[in-house]
Protein backbone atom coordinates (compact mmCIF):
# COMPACT_ATOMS: atom_id res chain seq x y z
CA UNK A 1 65.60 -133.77 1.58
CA UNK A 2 67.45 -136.20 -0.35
CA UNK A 3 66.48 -134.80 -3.72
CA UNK A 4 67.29 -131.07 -2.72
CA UNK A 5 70.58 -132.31 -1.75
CA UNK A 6 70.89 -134.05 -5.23
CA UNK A 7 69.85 -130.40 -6.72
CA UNK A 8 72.79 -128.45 -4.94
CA UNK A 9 75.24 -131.63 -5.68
CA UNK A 10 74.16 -131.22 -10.15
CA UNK A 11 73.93 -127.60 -9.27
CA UNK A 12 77.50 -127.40 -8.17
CA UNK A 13 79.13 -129.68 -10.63
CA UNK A 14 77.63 -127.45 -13.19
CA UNK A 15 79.28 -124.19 -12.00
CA UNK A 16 82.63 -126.44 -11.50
CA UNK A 17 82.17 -127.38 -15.10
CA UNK A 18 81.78 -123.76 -16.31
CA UNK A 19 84.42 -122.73 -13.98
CA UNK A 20 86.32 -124.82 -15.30
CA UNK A 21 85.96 -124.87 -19.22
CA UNK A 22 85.44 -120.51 -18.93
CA UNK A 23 88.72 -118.80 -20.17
CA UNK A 24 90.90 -116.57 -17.66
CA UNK A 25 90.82 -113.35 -18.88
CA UNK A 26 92.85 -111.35 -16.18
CA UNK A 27 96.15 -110.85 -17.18
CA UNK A 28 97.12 -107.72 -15.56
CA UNK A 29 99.76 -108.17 -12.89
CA UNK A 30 97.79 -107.37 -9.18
CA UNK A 31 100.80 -106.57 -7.87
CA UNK A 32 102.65 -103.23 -8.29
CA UNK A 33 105.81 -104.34 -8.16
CA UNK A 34 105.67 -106.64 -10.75
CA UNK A 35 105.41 -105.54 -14.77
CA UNK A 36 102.94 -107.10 -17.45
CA UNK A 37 105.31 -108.79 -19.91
CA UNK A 38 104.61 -107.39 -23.41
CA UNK A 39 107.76 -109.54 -24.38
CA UNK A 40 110.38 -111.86 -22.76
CA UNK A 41 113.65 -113.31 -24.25
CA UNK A 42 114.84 -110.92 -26.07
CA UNK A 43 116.77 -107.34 -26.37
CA UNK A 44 113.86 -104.82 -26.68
CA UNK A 45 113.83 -101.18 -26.33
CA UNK A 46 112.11 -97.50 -26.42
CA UNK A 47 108.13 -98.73 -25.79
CA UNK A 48 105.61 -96.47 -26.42
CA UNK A 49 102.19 -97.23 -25.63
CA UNK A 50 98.30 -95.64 -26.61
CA UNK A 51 94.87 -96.66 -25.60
CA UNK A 52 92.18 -97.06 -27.53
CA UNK A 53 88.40 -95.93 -26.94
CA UNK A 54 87.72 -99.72 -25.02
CA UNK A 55 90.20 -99.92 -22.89
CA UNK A 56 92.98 -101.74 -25.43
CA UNK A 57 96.47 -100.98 -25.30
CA UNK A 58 98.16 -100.80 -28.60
CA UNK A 59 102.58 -100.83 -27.63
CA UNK A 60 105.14 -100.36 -30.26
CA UNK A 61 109.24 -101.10 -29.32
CA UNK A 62 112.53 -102.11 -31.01
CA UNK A 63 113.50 -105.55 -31.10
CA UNK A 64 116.98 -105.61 -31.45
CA UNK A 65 118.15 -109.04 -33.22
CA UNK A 66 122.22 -108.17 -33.33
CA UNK A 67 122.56 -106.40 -36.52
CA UNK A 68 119.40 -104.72 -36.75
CA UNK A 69 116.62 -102.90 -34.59
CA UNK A 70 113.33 -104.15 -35.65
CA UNK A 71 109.71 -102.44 -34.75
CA UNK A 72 107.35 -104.83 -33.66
CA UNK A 73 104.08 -104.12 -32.32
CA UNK A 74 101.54 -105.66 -29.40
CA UNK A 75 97.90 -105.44 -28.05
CA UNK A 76 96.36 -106.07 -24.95
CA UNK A 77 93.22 -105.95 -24.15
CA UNK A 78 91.17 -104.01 -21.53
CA UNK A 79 92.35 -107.97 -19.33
CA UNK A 80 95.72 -107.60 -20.24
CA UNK A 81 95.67 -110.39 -22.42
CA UNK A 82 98.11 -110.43 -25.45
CA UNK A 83 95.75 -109.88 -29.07
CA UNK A 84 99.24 -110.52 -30.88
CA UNK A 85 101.38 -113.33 -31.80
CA UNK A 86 103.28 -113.73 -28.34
CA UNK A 87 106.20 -112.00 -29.52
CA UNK A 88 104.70 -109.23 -31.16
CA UNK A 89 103.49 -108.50 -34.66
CA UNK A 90 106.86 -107.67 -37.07
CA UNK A 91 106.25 -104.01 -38.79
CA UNK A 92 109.30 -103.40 -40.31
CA UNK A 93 112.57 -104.77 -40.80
CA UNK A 94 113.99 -102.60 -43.21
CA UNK A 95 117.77 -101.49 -41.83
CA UNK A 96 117.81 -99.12 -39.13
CA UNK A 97 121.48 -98.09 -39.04
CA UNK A 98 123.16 -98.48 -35.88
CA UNK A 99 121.18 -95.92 -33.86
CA UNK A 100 117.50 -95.34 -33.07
CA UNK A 101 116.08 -91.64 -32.67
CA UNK A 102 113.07 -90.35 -31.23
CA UNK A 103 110.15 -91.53 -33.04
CA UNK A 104 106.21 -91.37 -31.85
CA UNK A 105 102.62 -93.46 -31.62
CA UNK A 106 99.74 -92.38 -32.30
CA UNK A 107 96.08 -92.86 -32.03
CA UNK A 108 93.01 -91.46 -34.41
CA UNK A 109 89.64 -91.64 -33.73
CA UNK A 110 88.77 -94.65 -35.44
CA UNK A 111 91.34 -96.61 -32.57
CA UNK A 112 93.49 -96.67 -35.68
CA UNK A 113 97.47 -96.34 -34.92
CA UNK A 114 100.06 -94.07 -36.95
CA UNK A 115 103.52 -95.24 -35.91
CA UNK A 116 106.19 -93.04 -37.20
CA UNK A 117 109.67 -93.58 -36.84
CA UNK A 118 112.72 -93.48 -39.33
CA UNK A 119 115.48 -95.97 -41.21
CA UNK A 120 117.29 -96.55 -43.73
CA UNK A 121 115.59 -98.01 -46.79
CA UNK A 122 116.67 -95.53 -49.05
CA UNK A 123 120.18 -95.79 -48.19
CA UNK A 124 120.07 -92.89 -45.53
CA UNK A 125 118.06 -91.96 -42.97
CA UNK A 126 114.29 -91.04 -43.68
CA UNK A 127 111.19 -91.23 -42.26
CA UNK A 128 108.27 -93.28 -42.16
CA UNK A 129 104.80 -94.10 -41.21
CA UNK A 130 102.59 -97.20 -40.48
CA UNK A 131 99.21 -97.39 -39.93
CA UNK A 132 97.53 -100.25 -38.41
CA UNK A 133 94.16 -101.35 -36.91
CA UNK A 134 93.89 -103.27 -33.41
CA UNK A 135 93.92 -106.70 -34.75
CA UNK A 136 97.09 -106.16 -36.68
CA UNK A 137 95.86 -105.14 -40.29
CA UNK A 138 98.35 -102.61 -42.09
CA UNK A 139 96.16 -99.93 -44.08
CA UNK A 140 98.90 -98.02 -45.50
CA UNK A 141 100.45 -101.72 -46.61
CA UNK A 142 103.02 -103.27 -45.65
CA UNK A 143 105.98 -100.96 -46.25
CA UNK A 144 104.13 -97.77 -44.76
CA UNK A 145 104.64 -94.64 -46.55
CA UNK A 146 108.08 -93.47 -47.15
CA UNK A 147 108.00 -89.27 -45.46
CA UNK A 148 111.01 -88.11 -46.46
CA UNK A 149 114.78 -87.69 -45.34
CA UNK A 150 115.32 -87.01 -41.95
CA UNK A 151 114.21 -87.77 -38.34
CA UNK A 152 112.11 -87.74 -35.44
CA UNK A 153 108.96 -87.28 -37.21
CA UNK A 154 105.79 -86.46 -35.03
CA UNK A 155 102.32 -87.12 -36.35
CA UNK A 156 98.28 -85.75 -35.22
CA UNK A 157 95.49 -87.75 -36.37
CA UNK A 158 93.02 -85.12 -37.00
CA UNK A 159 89.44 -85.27 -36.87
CA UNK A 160 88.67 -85.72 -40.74
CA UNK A 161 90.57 -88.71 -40.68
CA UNK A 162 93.68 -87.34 -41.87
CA UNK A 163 97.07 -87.32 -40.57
CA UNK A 164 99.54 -84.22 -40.30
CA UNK A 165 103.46 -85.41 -39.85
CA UNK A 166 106.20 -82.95 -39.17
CA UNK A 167 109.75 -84.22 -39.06
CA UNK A 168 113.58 -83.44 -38.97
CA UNK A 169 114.84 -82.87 -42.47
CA UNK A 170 118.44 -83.10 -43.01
CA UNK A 171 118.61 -79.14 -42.85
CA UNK A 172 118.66 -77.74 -39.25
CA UNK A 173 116.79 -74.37 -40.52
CA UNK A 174 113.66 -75.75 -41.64
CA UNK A 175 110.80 -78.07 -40.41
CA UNK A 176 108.91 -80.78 -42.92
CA UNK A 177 105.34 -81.49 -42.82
CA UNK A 178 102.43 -82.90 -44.94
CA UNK A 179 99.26 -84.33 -44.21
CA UNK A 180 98.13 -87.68 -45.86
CA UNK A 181 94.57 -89.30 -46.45
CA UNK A 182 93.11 -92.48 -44.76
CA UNK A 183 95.02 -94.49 -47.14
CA UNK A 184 98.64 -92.52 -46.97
CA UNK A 185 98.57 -90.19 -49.76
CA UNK A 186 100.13 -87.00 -49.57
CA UNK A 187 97.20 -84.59 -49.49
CA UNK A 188 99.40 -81.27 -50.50
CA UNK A 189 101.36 -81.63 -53.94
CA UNK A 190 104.51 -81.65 -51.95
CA UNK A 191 105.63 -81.62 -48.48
CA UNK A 192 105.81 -78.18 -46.88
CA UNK A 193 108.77 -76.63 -45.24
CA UNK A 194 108.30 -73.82 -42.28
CA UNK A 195 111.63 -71.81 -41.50
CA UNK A 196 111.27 -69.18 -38.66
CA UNK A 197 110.85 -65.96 -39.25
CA UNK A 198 114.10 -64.17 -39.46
CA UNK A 199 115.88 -67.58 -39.66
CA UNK A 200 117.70 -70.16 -37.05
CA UNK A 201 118.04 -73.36 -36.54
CA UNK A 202 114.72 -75.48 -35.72
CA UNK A 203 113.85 -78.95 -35.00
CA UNK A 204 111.70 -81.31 -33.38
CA UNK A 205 108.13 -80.21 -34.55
CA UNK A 206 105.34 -81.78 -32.10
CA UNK A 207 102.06 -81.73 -34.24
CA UNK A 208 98.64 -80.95 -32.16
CA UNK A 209 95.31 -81.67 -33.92
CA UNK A 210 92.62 -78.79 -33.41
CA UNK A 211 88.77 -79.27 -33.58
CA UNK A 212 88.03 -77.88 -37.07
CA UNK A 213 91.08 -80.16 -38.58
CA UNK A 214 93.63 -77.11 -38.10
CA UNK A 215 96.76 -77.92 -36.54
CA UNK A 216 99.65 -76.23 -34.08
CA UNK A 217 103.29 -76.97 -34.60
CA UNK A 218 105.83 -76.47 -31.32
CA UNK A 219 109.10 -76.30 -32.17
CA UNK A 220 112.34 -75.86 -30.47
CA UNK A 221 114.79 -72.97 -31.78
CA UNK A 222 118.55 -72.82 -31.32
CA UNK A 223 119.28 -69.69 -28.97
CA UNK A 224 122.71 -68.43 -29.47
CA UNK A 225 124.35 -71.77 -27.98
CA UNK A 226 123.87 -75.16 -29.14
CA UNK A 227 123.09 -75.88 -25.31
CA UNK A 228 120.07 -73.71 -25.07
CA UNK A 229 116.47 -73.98 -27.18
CA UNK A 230 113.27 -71.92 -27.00
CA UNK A 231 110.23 -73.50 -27.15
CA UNK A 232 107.62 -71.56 -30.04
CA UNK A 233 104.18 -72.12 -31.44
CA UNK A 234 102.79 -71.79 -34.90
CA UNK A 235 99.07 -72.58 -35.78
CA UNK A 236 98.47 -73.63 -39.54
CA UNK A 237 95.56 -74.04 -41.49
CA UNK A 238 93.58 -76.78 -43.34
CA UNK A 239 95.92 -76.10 -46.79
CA UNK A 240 98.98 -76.61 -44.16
CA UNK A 241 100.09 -72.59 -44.16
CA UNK A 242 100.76 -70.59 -41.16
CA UNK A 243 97.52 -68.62 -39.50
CA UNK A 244 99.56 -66.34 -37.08
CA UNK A 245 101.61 -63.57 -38.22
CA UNK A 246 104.67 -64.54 -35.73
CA UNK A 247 105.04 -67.76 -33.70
CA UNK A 248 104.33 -67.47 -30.09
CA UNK A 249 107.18 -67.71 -27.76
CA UNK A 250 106.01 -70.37 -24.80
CA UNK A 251 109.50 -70.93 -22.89
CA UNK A 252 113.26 -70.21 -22.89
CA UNK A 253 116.47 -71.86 -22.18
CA UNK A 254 115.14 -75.09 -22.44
CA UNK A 255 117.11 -78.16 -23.05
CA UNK A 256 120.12 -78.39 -25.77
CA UNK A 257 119.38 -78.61 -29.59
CA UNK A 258 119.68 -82.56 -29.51
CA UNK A 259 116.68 -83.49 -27.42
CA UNK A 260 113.37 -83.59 -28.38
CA UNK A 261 110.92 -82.18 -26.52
CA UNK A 262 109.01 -84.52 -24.41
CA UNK A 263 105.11 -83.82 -24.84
């Protein structure tokens, strides 16, 4: 009796000891009225957030440090627990100008991110793109790839590992787009420009990836009044030109010319 007891007494200091010396993984917060921090102490703003195949969540935001809004990035895992330096990984720097626009995250199949947003590197406002794995690593370096002048840019990670972005240009009649290679290249000599048939002002593309590395555009048109938008669809091709004859009206009197649409 007294060595079984001596047993469940090494016995149980041993699971104390692995208790004990055994990481906590759970970070998640078990209660619902109370947030994960992604980051404390400072002035952040406009998160967006993607999950990857197991179970990480990859969150990009502003960090505003009084003259400047920076873009940082974060990753949990499936736990909750931070994969990043506590306060984020830096991404860019470079000035932003003293307002921050729509701008979009992305994730390919590879659990890859494309982060696309805009700023002013090139002394006005243009767009760019980052693309980074889940442990931090840039692959398109560590000043992205410059898009092009303009704003809001939206990008789909297609299937062949390539990565259509449409964006704002400084013209409200036309839409930019190109599609770049798993290291950033422009794949098309130059970037494309759709106008609408018959003309109009158009803006805020939203890029959808289709199976057989096609693409559809939405797109938001100016009806009449700067108050009132229609929403439209065009479907492009692998070389990036448009496959149906017209676009395809989806709504009407949406929301004014200014806001993007929300998909």
């Amino acid at each position: 009796m007294k060595t079984c007891n001596f047993i469940v007494i090494k016995v149980g200091l041993l699971l104390l000891i692995v208790i004990s010396t055994t990481p906590l993984y759970s970070q998640w917060s078990n209660n619902p009225a109370v947030n994960t921090p992604v980051d404390i102490g400072s002035d952040d703003a406009e998160p967006l957030s993607v999950t990857t195949s197991d179970g990480k969540t990859i969150i990009s935001y502003y960090k505003i440090d009084w003259i400047n809004y920076n873009m940082y990035i974060q990753v949990l895992d499936a736990q909750g627990v931070k994969q990043l330096a506590p306060i984020g990984q830096l991404i860019s720097a470079f000035p932003s100008g003293s307002a921050i626009f729509q701008y979009h995250l992305a994730i390919d199949q590879a659990d890859n991110a494309i982060l696309s947003f805009q700023d002013e590197r090139t002394g006005s406002q243009a767009c760019v793109a980052y693309k980074f794995t889940t442990t931090g690593t840039q692959l398109w370096g560590p000043n992205g790839v410059v898009l092009g002048s303009g704003l809001a840019p939206h990008a789909a990670p297609l299937p062949s590992g390539d990565v259509v972005i449409g964006w704002n240009p400084p013209s409200a009649g036309s839409i930019s787009y190109q599609k770049y290679d798993a290291t950033g290249t422009g794949i098309w000599p130059s970037v494309k420009s759709y106008t609408h048939p018959g003309g109009g002002n158009i803006s805020f593309p939203r890029m959808f990836a289709l199976s057989n590395n096609e693409f559809i555009m939405l797109y938001k048109k100016q009806a009449g009044t700067f108050f009132i938008t229609n929403v439209y669809a065009q479907r492009f091709d692998v070389n990036g030109d448009p496959v149906w004859p017209n676009p395809v009206l989806l709504t009407t009197g949406v929301t004014n010319a200014v806001n993007p649409l929300n998909i």
